[in-house]
Protein backbone atom coordinates (compact mmCIF):
# COMPACT_ATOMS: atom_id res chain seq x y z
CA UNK A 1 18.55 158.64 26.92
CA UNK A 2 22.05 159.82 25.73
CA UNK A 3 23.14 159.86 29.53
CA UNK A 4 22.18 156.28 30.04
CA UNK A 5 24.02 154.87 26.78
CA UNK A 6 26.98 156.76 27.38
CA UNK A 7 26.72 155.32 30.56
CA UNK A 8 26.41 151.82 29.52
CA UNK A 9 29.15 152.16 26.90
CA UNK A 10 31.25 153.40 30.01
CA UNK A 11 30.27 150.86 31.93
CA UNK A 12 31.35 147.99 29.47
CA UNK A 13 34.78 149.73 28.61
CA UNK A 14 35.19 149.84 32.91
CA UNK A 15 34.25 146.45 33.53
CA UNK A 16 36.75 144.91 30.64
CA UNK A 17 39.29 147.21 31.73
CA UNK A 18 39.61 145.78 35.28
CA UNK A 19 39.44 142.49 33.70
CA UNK A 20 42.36 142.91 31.43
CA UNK A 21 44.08 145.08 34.35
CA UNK A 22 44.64 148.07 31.25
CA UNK A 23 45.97 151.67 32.33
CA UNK A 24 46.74 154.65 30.04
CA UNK A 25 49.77 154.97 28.74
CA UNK A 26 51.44 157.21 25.74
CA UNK A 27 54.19 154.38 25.15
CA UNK A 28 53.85 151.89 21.96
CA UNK A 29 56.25 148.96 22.59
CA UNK A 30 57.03 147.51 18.44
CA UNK A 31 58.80 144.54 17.83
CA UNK A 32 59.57 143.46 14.38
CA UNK A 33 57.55 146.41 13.55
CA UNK A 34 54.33 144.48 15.42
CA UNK A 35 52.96 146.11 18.64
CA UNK A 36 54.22 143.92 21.49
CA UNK A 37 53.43 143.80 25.22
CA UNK A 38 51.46 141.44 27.55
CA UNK A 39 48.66 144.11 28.38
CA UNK A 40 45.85 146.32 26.61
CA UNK A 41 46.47 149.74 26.99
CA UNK A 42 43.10 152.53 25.95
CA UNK A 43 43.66 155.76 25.01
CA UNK A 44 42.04 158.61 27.48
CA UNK A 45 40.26 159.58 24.03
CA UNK A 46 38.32 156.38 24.16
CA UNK A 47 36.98 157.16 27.72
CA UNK A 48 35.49 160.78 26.70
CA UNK A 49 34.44 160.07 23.52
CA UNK A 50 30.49 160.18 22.70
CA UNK A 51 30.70 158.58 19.41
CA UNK A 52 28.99 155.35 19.22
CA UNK A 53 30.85 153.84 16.22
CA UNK A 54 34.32 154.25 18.42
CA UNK A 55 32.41 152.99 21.56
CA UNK A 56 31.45 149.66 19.34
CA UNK A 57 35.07 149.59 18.21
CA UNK A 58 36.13 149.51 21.66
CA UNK A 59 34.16 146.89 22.43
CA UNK A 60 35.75 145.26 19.62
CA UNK A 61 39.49 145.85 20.61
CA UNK A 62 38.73 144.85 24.13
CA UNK A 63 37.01 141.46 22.62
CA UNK A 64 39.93 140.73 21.00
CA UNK A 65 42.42 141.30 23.24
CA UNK A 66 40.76 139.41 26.04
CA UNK A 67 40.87 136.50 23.87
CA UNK A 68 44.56 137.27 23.00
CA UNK A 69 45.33 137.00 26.93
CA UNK A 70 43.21 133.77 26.80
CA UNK A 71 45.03 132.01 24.41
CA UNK A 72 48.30 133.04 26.59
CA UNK A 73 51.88 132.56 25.88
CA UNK A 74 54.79 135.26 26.40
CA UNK A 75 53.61 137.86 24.36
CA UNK A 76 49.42 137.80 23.96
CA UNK A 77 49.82 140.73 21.65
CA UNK A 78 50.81 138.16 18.87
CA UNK A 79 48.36 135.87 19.03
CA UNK A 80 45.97 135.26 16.06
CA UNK A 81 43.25 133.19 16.40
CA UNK A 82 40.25 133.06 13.87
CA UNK A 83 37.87 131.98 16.36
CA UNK A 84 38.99 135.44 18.39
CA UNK A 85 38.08 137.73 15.57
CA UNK A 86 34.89 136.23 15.01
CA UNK A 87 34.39 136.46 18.79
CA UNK A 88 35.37 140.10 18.74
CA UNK A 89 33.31 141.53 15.59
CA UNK A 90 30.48 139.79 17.15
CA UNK A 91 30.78 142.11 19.96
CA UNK A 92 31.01 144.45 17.10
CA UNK A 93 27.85 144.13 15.87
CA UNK A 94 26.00 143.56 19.81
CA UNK A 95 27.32 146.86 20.74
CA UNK A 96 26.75 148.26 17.64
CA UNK A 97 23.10 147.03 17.41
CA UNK A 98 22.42 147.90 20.96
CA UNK A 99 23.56 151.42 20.28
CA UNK A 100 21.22 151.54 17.17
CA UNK A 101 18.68 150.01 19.33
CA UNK A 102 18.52 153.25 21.46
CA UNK A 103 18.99 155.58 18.77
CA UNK A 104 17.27 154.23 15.95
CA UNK A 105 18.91 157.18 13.65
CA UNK A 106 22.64 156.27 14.11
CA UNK A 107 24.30 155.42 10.83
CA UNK A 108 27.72 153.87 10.04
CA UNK A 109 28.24 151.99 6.62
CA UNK A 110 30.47 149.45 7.83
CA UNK A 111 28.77 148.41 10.65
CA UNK A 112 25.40 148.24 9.57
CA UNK A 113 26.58 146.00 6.78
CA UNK A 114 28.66 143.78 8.97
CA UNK A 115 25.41 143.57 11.16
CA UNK A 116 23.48 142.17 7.73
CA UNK A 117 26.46 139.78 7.64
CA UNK A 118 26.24 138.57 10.83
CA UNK A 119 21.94 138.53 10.63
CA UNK A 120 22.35 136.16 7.66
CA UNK A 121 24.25 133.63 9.82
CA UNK A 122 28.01 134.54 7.53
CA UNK A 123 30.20 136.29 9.96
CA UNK A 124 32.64 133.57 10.26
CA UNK A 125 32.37 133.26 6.51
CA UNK A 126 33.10 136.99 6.22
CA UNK A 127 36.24 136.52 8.80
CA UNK A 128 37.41 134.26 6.71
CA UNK A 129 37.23 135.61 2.88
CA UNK A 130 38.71 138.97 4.86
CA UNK A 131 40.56 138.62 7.41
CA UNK A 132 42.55 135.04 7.19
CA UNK A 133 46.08 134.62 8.22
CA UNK A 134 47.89 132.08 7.53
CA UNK A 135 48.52 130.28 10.95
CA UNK A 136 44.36 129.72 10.60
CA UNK A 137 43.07 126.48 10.03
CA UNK A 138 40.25 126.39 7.81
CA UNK A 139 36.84 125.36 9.50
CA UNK A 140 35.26 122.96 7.86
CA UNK A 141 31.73 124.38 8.73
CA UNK A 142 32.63 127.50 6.62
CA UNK A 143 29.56 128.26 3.51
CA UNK A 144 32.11 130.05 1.26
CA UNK A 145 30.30 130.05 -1.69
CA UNK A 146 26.65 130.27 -0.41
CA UNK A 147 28.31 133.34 1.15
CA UNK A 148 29.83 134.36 -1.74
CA UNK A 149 26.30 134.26 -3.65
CA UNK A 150 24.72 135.85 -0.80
CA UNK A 151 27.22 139.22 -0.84
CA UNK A 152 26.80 139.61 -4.59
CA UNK A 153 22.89 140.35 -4.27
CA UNK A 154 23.62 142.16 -0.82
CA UNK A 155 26.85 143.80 -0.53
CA UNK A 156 27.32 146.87 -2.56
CA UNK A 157 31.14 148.13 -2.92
CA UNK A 158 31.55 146.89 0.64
CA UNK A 159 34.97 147.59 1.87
CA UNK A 160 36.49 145.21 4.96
CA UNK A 161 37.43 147.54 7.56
CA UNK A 162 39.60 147.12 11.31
CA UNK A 163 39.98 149.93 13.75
CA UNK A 164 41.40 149.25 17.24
CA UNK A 165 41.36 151.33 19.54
CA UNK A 166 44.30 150.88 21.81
CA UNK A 167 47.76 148.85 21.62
CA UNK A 168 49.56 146.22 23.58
CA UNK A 169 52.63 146.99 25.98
CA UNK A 170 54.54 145.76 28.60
CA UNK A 171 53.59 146.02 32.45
CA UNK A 172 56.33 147.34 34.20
């Protein structure tokens, strides 16, 4: 059983590497202090890692830099998009689910809570309250304060949380 899930985290990270055309690299191109580059580079960690918490966060990182290339322009890596980090910790919580699914005694605060969020139909409210920028437009679908009423009787201490795995640079 551990085989197979490895094996379908693996799988995943392979597939979405050959579709953002990614390679290893040790090289972290900063602009402006902001990573830069036009491609998603993985660290060789990521591939031998058993951990399912960093295999979900992959899955994340690749999410959101796919959507970053699909919004284009000269440098991806600077692209923000709400819709793309909704996108992204929606693959979050699949992967992380999936993972959970197969080994019902995995545990990881964060993502078990953002998979409550997302079960009680407030990810994109979540996004929002946490993760805004100001180039975002505000949806005007968002249920702030039914969210807002909803974390107070279900969120305990809950801290926000990001990890990539992985950085943009250049192609040479």
């Amino acid at each position: 059983m551990g085989k197979r899930l490895l094996s379908n985290s693996m799988a995943l990270v392979c597939l979405s590497l050959l579709a953002l055309n990614t390679a290893c690299d040790t090289n972290v191109y900063l602009r402006d202090g902001l990573t830069d580059g036009d491609v998603y580079f993985l660290p060789a960690t990521a591939h031998l890692s058993t951990d399912p918490a960093l295999h979900s966060w992959v899955t994340y990182s690749l999410g959101e830099s796919t959507c970053k290339l699909g919004i284009g322009g000269d440098n991806p890596a600077r692209n923000s998009s709400f819709e793309c980090e909704v996108s992204a910790r929606h693959l979050l919580v699949q992967s992380w689910s999936q993972q959970v699914q197969d080994r019902p005694q995995l545990q990881d605060r964060y993502l078990d809570e953002l998979t409550q969020i997302e079960q009680a139909g407030f990810l994109r409210e979540y996004v929002w309250d946490n993760f805004r920028e100001r180039s975002w437009q505000r949806p005007d679908d968002l249920r702030s304060q039914e969210f807002r009423e909803w974390k107070l009787g279900n969120l305990d201490n809950h801290r926000p949380y990001t990890r990539r795995i992985g950085w943009w640079a250049y192609t040479d």
